[in-house]
N, C-alpha and C. Protein backbone atom coordinates (compact mmCIF):
# COMPACT_ATOMS: atom_id res chain seq x y z
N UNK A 1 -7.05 -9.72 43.54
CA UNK A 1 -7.73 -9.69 42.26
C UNK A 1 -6.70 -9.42 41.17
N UNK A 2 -6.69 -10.29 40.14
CA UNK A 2 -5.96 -10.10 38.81
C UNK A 2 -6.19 -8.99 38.05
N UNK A 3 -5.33 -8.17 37.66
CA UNK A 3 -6.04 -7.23 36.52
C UNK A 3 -4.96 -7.03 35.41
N UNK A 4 -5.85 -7.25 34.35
CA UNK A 4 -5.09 -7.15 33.04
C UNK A 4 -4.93 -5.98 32.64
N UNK A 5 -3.83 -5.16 31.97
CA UNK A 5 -3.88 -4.03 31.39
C UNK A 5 -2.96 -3.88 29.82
N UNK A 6 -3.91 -3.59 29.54
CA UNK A 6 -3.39 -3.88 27.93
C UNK A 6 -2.59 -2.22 27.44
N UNK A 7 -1.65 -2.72 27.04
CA UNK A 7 -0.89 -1.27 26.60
C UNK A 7 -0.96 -1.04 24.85
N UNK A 8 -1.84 -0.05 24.38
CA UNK A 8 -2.01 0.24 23.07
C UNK A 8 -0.50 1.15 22.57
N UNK A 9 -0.55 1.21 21.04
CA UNK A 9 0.85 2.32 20.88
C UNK A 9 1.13 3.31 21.22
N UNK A 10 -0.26 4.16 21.97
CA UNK A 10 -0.41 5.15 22.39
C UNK A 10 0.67 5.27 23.89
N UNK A 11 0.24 4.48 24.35
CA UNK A 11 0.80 4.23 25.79
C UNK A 11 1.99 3.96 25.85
N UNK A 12 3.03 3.33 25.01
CA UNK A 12 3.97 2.51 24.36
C UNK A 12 4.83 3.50 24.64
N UNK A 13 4.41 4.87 24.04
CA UNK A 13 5.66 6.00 23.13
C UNK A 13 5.05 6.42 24.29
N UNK A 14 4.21 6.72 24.24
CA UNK A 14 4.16 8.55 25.79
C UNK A 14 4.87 7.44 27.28
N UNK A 15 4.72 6.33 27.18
CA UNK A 15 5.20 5.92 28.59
C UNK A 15 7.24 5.83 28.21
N UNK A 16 7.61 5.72 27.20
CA UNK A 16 8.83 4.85 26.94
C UNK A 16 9.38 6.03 26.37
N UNK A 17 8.90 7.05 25.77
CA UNK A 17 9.75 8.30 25.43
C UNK A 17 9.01 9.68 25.91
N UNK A 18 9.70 10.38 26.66
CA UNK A 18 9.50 11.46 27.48
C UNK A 18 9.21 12.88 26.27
N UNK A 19 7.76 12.97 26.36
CA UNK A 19 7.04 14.18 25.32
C UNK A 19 6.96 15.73 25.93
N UNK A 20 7.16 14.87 27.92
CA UNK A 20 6.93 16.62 28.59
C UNK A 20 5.59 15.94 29.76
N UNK A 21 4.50 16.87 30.10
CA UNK A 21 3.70 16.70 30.92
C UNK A 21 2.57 15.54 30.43
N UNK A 22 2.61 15.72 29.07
CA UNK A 22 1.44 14.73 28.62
C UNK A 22 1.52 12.92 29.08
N UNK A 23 3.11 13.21 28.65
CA UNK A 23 3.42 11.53 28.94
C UNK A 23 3.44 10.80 30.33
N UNK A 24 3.26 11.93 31.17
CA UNK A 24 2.83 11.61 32.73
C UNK A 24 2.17 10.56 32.97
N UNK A 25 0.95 10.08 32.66
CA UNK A 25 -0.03 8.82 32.77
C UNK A 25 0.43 7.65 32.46
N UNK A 26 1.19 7.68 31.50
CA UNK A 26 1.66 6.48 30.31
C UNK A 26 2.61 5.87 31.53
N UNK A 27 3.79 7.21 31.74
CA UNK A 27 5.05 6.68 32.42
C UNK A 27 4.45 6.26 33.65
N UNK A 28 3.41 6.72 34.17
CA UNK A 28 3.15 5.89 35.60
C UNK A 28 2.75 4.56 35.54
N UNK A 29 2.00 4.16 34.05
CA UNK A 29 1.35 2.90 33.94
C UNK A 29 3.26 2.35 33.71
N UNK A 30 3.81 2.64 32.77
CA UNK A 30 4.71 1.73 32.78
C UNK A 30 5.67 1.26 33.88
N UNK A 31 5.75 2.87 34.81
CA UNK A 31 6.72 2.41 36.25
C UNK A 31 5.60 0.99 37.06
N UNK A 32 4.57 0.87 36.68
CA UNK A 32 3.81 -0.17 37.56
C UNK A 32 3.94 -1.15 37.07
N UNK A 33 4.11 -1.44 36.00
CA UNK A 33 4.26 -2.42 35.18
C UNK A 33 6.18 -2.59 35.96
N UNK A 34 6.71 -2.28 35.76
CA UNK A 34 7.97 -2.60 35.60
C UNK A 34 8.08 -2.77 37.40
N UNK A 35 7.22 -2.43 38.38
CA UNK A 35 7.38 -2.45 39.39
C UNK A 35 6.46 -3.93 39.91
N UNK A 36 5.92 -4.25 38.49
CA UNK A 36 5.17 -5.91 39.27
C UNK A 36 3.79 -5.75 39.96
N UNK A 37 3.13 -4.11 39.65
CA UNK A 37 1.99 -4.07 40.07
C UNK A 37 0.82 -4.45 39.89
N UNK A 38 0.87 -4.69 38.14
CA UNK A 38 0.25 -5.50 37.32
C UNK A 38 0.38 -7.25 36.99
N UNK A 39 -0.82 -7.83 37.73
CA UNK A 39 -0.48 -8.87 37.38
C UNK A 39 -0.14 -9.37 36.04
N UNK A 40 -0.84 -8.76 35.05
CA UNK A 40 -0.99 -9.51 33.79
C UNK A 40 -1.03 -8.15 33.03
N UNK A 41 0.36 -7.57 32.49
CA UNK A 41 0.27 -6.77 31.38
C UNK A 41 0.28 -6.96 30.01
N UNK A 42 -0.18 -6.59 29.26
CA UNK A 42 -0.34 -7.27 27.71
C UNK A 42 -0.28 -6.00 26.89
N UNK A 43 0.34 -6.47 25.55
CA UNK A 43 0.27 -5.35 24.58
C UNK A 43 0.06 -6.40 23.22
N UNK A 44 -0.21 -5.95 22.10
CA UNK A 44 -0.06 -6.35 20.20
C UNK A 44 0.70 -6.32 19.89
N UNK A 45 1.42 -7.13 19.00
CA UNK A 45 2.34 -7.39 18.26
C UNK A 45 2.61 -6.30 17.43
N UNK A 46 1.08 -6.00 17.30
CA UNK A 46 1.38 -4.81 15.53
C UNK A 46 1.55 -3.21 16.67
N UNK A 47 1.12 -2.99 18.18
CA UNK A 47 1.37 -2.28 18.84
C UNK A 47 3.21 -1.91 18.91
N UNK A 48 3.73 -2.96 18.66
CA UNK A 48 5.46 -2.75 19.20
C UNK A 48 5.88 -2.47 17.56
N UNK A 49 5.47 -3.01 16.32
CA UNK A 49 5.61 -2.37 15.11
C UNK A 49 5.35 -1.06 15.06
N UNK A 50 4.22 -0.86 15.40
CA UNK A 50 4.02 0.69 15.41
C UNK A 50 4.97 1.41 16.35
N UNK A 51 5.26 1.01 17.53
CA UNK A 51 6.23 1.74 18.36
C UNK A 51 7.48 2.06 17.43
N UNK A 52 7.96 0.87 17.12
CA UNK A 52 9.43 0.65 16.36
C UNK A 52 9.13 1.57 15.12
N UNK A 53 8.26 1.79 13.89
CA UNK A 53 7.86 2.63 13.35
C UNK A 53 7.58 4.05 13.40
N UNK A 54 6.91 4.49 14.57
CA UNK A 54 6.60 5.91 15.05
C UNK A 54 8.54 6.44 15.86
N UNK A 55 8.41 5.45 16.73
CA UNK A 55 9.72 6.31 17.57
C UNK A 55 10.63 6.47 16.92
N UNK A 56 10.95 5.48 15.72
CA UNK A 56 12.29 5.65 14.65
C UNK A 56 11.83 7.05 13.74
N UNK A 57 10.91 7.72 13.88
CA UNK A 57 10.55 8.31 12.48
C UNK A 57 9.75 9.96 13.13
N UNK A 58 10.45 9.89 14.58
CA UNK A 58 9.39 11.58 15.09
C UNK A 58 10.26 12.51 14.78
N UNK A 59 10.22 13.42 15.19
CA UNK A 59 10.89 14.90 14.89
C UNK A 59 12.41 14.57 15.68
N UNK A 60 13.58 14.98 15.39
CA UNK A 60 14.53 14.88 16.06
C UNK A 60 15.07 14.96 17.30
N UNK A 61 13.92 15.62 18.13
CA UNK A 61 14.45 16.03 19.73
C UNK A 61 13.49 14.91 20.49
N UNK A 62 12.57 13.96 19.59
CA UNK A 62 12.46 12.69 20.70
C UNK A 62 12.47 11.72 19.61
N UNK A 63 13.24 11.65 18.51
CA UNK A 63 13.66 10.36 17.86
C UNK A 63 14.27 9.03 18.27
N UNK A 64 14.09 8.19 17.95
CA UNK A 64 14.93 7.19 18.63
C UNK A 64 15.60 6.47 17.40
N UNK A 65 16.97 6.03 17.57
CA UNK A 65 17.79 5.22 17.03
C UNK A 65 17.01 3.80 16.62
N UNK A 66 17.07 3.26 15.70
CA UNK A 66 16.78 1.92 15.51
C UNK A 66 17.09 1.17 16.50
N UNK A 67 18.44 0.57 16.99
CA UNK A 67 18.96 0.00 17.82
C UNK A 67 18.16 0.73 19.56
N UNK A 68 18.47 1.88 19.30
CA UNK A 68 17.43 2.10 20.77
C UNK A 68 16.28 1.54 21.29
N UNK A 69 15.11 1.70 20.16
CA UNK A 69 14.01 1.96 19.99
C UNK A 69 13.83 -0.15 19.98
N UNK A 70 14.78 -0.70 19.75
CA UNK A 70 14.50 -2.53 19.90
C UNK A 70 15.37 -2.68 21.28
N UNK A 71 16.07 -2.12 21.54
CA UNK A 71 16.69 -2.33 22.90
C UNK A 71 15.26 -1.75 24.09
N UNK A 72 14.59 -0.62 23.91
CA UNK A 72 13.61 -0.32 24.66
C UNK A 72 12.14 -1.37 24.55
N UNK A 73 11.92 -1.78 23.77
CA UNK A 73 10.75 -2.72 23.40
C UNK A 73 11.03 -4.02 23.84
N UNK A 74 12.85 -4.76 23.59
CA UNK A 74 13.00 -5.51 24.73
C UNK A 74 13.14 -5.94 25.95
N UNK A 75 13.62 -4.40 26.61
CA UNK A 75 13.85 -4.50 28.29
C UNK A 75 12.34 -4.15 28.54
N UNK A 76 11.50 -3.28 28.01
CA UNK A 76 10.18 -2.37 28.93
C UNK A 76 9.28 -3.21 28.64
N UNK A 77 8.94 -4.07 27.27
CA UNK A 77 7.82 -4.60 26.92
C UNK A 77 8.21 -6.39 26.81
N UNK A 78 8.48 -6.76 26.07
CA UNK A 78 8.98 -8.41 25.76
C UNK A 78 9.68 -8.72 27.09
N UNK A 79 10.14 -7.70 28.04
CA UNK A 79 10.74 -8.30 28.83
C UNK A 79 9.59 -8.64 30.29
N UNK A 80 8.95 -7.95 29.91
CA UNK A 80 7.71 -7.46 31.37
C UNK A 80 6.00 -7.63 30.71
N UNK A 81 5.68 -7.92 29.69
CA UNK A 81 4.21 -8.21 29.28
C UNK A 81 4.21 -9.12 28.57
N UNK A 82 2.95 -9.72 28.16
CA UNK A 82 3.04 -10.34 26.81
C UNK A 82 2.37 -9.79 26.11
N UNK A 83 2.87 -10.60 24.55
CA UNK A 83 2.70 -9.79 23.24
C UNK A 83 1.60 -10.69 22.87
N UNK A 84 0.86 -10.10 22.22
CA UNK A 84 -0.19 -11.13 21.42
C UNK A 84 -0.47 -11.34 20.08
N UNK A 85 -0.49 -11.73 19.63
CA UNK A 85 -0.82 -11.85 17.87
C UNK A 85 -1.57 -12.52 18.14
N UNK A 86 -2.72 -12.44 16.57
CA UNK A 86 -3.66 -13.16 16.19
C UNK A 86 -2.95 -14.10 15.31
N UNK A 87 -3.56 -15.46 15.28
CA UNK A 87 -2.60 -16.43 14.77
C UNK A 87 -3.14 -16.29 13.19
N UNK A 88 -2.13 -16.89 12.63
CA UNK A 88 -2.09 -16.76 11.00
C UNK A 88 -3.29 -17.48 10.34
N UNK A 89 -3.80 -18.42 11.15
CA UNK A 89 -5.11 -18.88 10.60
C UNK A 89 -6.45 -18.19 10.98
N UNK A 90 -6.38 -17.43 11.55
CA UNK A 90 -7.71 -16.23 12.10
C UNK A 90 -7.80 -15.14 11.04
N UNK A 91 -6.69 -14.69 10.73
CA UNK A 91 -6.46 -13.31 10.51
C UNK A 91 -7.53 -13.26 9.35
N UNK A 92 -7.67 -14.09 8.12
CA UNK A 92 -8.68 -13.13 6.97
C UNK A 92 -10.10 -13.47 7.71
N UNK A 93 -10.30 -14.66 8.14
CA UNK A 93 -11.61 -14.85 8.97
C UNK A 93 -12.23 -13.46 10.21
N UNK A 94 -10.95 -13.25 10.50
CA UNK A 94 -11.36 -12.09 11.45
C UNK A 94 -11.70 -10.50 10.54
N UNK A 95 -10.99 -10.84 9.56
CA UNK A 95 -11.25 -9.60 8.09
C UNK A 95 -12.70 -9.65 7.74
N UNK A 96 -12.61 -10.72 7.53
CA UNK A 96 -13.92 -10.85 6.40
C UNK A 96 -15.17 -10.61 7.85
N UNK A 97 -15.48 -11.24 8.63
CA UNK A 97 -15.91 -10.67 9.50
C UNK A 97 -16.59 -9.49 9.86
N UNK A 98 -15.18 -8.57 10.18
CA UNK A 98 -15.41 -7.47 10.46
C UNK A 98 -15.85 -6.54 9.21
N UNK A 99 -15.15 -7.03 7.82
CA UNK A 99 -16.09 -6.21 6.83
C UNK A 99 -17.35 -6.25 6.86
N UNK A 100 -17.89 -7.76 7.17
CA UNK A 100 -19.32 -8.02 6.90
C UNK A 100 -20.50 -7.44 7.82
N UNK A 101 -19.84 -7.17 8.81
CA UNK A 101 -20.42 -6.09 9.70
C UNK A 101 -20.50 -4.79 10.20
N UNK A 102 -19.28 -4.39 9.20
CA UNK A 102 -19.20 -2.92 9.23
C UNK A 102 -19.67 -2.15 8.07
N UNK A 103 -20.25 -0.99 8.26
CA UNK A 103 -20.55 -0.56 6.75
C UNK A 103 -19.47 0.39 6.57
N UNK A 104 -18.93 0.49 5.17
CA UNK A 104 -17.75 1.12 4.69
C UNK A 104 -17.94 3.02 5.32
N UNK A 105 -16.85 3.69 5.70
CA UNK A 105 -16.85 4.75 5.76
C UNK A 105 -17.33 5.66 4.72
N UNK A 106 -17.54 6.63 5.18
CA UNK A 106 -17.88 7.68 4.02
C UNK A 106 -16.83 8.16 3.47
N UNK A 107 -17.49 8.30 2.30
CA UNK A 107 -15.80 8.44 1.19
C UNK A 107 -15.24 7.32 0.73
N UNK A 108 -15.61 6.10 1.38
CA UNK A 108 -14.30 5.39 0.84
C UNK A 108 -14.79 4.53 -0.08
N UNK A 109 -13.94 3.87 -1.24
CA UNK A 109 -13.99 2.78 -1.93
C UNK A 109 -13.47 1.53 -2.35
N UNK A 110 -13.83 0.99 -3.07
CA UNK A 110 -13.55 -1.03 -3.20
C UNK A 110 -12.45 -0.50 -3.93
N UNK A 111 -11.66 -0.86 -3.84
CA UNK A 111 -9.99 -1.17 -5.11
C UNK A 111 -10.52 -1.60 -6.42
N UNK A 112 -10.35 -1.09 -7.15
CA UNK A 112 -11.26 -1.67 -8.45
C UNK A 112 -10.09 -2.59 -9.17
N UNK A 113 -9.24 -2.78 -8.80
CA UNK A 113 -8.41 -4.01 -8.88
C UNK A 113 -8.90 -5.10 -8.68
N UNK A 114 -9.34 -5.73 -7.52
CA UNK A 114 -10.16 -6.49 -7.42
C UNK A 114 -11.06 -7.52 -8.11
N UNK A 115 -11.36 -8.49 -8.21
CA UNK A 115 -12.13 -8.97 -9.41
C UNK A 115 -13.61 -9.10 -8.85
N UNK A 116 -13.62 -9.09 -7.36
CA UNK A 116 -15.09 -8.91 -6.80
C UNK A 116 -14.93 -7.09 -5.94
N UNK A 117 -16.02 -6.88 -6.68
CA UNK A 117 -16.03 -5.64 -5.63
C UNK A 117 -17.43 -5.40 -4.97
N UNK A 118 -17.38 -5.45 -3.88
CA UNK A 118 -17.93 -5.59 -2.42
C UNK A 118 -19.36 -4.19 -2.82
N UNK A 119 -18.68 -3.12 -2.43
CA UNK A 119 -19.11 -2.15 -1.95
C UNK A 119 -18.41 -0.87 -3.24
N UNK A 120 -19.72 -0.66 -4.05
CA UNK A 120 -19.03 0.81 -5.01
C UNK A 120 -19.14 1.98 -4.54
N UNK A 121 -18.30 2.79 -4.85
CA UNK A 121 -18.22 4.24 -4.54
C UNK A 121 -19.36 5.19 -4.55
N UNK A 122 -19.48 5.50 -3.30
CA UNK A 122 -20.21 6.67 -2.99
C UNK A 122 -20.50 7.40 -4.44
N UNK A 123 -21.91 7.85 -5.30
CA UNK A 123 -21.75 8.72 -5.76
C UNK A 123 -21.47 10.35 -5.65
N UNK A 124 -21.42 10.38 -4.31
CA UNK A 124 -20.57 11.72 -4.10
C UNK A 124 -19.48 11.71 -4.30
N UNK A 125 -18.82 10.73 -4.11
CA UNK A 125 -17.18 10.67 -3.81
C UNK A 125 -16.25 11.47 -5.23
N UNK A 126 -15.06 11.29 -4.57
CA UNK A 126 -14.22 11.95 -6.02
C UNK A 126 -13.63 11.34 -5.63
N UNK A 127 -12.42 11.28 -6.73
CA UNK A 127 -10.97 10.69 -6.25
C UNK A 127 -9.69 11.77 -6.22
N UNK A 128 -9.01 11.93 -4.91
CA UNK A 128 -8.08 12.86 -4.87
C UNK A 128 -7.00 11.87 -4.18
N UNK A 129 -5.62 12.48 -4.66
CA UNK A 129 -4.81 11.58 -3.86
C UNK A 129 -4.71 11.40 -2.35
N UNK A 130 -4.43 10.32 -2.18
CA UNK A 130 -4.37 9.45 -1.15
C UNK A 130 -6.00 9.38 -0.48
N UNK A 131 -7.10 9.65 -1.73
CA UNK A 131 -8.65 9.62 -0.97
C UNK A 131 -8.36 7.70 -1.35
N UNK A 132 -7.49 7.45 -2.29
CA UNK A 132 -7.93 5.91 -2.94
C UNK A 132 -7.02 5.04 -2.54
N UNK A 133 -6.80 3.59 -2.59
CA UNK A 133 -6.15 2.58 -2.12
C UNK A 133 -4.65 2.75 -3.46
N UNK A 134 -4.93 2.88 -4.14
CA UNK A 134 -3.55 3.07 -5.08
C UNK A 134 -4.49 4.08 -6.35
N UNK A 135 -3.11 4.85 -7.13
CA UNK A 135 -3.28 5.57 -8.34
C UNK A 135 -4.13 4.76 -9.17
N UNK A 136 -3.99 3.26 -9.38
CA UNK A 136 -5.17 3.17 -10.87
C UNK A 136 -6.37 2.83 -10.10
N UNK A 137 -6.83 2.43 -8.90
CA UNK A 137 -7.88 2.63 -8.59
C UNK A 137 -8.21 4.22 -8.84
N UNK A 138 -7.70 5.14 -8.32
CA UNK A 138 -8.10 6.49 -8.46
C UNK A 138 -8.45 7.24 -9.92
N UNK A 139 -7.53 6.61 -10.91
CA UNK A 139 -7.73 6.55 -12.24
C UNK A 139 -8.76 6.23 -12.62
N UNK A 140 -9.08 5.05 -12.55
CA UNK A 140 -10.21 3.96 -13.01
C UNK A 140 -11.47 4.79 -12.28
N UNK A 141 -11.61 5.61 -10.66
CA UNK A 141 -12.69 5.91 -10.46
C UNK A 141 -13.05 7.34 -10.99
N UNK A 142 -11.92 7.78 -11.40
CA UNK A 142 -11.90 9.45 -12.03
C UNK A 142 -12.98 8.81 -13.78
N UNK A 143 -12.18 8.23 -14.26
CA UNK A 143 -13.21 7.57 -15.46
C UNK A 143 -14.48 7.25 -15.62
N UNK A 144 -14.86 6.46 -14.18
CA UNK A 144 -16.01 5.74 -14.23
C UNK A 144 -17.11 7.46 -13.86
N UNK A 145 -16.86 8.19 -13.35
CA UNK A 145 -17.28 9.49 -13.17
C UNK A 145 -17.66 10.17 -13.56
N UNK A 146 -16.34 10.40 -14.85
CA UNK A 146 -16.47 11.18 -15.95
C UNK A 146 -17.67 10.22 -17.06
N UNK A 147 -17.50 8.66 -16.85
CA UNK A 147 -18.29 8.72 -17.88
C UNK A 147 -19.87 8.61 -17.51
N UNK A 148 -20.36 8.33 -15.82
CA UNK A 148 -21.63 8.38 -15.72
C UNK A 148 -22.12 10.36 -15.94
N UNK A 149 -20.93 11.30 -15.15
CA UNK A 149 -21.71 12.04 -15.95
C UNK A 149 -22.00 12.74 -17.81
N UNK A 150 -20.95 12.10 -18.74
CA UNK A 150 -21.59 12.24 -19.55
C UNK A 150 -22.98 11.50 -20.00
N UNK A 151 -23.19 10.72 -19.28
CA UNK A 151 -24.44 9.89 -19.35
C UNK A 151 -25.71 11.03 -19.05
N UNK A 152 -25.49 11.78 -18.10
CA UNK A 152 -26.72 12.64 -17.75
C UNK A 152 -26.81 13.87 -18.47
């Protein structure tokens, strides 16, 4: 029997850089992988970005070198799974999609940049940094705030 096992970023870093006891699981999935136990291992494209991202950028006693951290993603992963991307003609179709079926989190809001906006802000919401997609959205929703409540 075939079995696919898909490796998220999670699995990536705890299997490929040694954290201590936690990374135990990861490193066994990857010794199987690298041992051919898996017929069909697979990981994301934006999974090995994030690797290359996170491992270049942890605390110093499990950092990895740039050059390391693409030398490890080519021998452990590109060399032994495949990578997958969604192809360039899916990607806003698969966006728009998934907006249209998800309802927005709590708290969050439309970019008022935008020239269509979808979904307006919670009237609970506030704007604090990094609650908003950029500063003049956060601006623009601090305003719109201030001026519905002088309205009441």
């Amino acid at each position: 029997m075939a079995v696919t096992v898909f490796f998220d970023t999670s699995v990536l870093l705890a299997g490929l850089i040694d954290f201590g006891p936690y990374s135990a699981p990861a490193q066994t999935l990857m010794h199987a992988v690298a041992e051919g136990r898996f017929d069909k291992a697979a990981t994301a494209w934006h999974c090995c970005l994030e690797f290359y991202s996170v491992a270049t950028r942890l605390p110093p006693e499990y950092r990895l070198g740039p050059a390391d951290a693409v030398a490890l993603l080519a021998e452990e992963v590109f060399a032994r799974m495949a990578v997958h991307d969604l192809p360039a003609a899916n990607r806003k179709t698969m966006l728009r999609a998934a907006a249209a079926t998800r309802p927005p989190a709590a708290g969050s809001t439309t970019c008022t940049s935008r020239k269509r906006r979808e979904q307006p802000a919670p009237k609970s919401w506030s704007p604090t940094i990094g609650g908003t997609s950029c500063r003049r959205c956060a601006t623009a929703s601090e305003s719109r705030r201030q001026a519905s409540l002088s309205q009441r």
